[in-house]
Protein backbone atom coordinates (compact mmCIF):
# COMPACT_ATOMS: atom_id res chain seq x y z
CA UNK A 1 100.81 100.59 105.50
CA UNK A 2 103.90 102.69 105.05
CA UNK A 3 103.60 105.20 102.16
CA UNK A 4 106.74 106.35 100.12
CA UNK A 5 107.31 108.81 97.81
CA UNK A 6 108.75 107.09 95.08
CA UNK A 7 111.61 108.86 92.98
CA UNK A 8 112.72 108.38 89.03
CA UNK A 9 115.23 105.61 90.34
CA UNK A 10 112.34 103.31 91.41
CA UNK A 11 109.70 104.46 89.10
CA UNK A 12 112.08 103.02 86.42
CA UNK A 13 112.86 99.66 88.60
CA UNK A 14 109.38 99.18 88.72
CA UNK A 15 108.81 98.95 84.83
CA UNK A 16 112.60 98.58 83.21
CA UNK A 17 112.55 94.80 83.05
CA UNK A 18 109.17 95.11 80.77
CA UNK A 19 110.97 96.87 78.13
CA UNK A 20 112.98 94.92 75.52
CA UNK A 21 114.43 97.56 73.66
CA UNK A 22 115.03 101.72 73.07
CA UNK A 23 112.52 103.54 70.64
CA UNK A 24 108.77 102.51 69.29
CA UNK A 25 105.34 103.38 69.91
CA UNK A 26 103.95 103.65 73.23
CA UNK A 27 101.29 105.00 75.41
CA UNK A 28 100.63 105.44 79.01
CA UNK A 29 97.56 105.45 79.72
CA UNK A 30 95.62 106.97 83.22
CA UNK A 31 99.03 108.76 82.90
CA UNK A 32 98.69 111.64 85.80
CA UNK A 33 101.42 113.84 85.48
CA UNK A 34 103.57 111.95 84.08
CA UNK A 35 105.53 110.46 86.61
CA UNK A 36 106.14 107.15 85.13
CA UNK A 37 105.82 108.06 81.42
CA UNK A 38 108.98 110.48 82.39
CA UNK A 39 110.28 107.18 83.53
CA UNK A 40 109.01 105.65 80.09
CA UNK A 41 110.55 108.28 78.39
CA UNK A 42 113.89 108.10 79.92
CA UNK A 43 114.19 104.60 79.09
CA UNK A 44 113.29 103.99 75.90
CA UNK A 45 115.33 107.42 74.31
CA UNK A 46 114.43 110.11 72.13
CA UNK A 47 113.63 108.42 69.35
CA UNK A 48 110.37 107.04 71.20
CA UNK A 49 107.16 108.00 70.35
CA UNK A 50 105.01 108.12 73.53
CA UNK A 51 101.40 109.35 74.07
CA UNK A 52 100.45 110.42 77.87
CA UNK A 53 96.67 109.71 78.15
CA UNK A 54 94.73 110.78 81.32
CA UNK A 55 91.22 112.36 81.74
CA UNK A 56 92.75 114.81 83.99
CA UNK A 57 93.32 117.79 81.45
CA UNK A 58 95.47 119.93 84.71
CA UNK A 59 97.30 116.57 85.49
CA UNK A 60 98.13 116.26 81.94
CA UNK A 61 99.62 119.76 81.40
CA UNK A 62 102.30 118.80 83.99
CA UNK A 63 104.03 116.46 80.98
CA UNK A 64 107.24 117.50 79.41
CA UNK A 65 106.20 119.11 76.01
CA UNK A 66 108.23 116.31 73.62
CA UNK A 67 105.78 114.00 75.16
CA UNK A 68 102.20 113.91 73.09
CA UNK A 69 99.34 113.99 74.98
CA UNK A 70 95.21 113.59 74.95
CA UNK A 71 92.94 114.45 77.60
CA UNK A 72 90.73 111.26 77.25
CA UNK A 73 89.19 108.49 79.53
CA UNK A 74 90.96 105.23 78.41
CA UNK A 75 87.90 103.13 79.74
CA UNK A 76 86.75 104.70 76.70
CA UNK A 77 87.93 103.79 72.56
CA UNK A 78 91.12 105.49 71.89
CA UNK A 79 92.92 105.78 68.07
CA UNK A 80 95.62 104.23 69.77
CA UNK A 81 97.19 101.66 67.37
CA UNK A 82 100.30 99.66 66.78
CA UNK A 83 101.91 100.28 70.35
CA UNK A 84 104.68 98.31 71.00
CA UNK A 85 103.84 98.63 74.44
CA UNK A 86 101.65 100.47 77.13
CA UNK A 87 102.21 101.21 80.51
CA UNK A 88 99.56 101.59 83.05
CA UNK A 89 100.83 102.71 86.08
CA UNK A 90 98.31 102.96 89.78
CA UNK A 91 95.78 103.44 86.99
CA UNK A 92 93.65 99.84 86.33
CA UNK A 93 92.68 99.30 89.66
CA UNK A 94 90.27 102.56 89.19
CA UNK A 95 88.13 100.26 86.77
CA UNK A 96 85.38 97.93 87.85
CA UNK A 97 84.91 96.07 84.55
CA UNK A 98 88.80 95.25 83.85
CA UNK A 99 87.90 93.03 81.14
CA UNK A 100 86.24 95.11 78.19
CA UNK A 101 88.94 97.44 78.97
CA UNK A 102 92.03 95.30 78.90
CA UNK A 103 90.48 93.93 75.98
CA UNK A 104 90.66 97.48 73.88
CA UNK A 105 94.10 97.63 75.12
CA UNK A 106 95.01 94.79 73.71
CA UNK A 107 93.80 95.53 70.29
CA UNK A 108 95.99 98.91 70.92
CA UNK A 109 99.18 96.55 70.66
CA UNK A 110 100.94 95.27 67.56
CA UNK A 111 102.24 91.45 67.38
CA UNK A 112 104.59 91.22 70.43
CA UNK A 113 103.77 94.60 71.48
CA UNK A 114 103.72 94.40 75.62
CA UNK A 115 101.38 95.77 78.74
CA UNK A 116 103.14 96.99 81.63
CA UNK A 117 100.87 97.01 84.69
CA UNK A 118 102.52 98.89 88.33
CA UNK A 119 99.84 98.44 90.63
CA UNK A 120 100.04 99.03 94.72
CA UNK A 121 100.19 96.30 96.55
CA UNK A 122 97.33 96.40 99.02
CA UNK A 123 97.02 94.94 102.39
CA UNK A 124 93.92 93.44 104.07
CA UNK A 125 90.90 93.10 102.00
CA UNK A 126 92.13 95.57 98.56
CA UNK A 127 93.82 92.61 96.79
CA UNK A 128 93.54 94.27 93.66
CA UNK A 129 96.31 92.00 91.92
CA UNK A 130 95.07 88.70 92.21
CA UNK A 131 91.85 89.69 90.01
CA UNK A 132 94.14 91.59 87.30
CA UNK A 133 96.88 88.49 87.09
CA UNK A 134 93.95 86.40 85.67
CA UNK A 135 92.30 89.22 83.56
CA UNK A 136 95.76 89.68 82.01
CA UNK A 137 96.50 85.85 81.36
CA UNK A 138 93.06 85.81 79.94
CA UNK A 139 94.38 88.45 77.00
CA UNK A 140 96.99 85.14 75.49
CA UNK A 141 96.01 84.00 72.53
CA UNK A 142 93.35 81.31 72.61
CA UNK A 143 93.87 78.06 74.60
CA UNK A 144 96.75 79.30 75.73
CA UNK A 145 97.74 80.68 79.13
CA UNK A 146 100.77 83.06 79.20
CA UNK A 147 102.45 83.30 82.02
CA UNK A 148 102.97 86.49 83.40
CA UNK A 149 106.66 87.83 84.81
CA UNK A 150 105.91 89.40 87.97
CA UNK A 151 108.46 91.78 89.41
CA UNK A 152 108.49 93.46 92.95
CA UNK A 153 110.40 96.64 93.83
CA UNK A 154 111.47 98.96 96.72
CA UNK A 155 112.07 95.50 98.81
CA UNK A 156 114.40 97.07 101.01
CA UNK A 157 110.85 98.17 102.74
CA UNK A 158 108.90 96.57 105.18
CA UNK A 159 106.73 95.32 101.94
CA UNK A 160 107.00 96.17 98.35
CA UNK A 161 105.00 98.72 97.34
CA UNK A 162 104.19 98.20 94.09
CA UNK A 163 104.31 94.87 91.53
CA UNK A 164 104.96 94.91 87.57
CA UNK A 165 102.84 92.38 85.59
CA UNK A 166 104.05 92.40 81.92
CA UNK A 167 102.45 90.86 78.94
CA UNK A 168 103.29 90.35 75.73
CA UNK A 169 100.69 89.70 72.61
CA UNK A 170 101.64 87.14 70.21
């Protein structure tokens, strides 16, 4: 699989088309050091509010200081509330019980608030994606499926590298 370092440019290709408008609440969580909640941050303005979560207290320290940020384990409950959106970037496929997880994150999200998941595309027997798209269409309000827009970047590539799943709760 060809790796490639992936620059501001792309990182915000890969999770522009998720984002409706400038401003609000957010949080990325399993954040790193920041790459994509610089990305985040760039496109939503200063007058966003986001919170950088990661376990990784080193990783964390790397974020620009106008970000906020907690040194916690988002598998774990967070007093995360009224988001109006969360990004969670090469982060998911870490957990092995999606569901109860996805499930606090949802509760994390006002009405219409949105999860943005950037996850690698894998090749060969890691098809991490398939198994999220139907934990994340499982998250719609009862009886009904959402449909899920599903965005590839970097295509110039011999394959995309990462995907974009975005979800909105009603």
């Amino acid at each position: 699989m060809c790796e490639k370092k992936l620059n501001q440019k792309d990182l915000i290709a890969l999770i522009e088309d998720g984002i409706e408008r400038a401003g609000g609440r957010w949080a990325d969580l399993g954040a790193g050091e920041g790459a994509f909640t610089h990305a985040l941050a760039k496109l939503l303005g200063p007058e966003a509010h986001i919170t950088a979560v990661d376990k990784d207290a080193h990783a964390v320290r790397a974020i620009d200081g106008r970000i906020e940020t907690r040194v916690a384990d988002f598998t774990k409950p967070l007093d995360l509330h009224d988001l109006d959106g969360i990004v969670m970037a090469n982060s998911l496929h870490f957990v092995r019980n999606k569901q109860p997880v996805l499930e606090s994150v949802r509760r994390m999200l006002s009405p219409g608030g949105r999860l943005i998941v950037v996850d690698r595309v894998w090749d060969g027997p890691r098809k991490s994606l398939g198994a999220l798209s139907l934990h994340l269409c499982a998250m719609g309000r009862a009886g009904q499926r959402r449909r899920l827009q599903e965005h590839s970047a970097l295509e110039d590539g011999p394959e995309p590298l990462a995907r974009q799943h975005v979800l909105s709760r009603q």
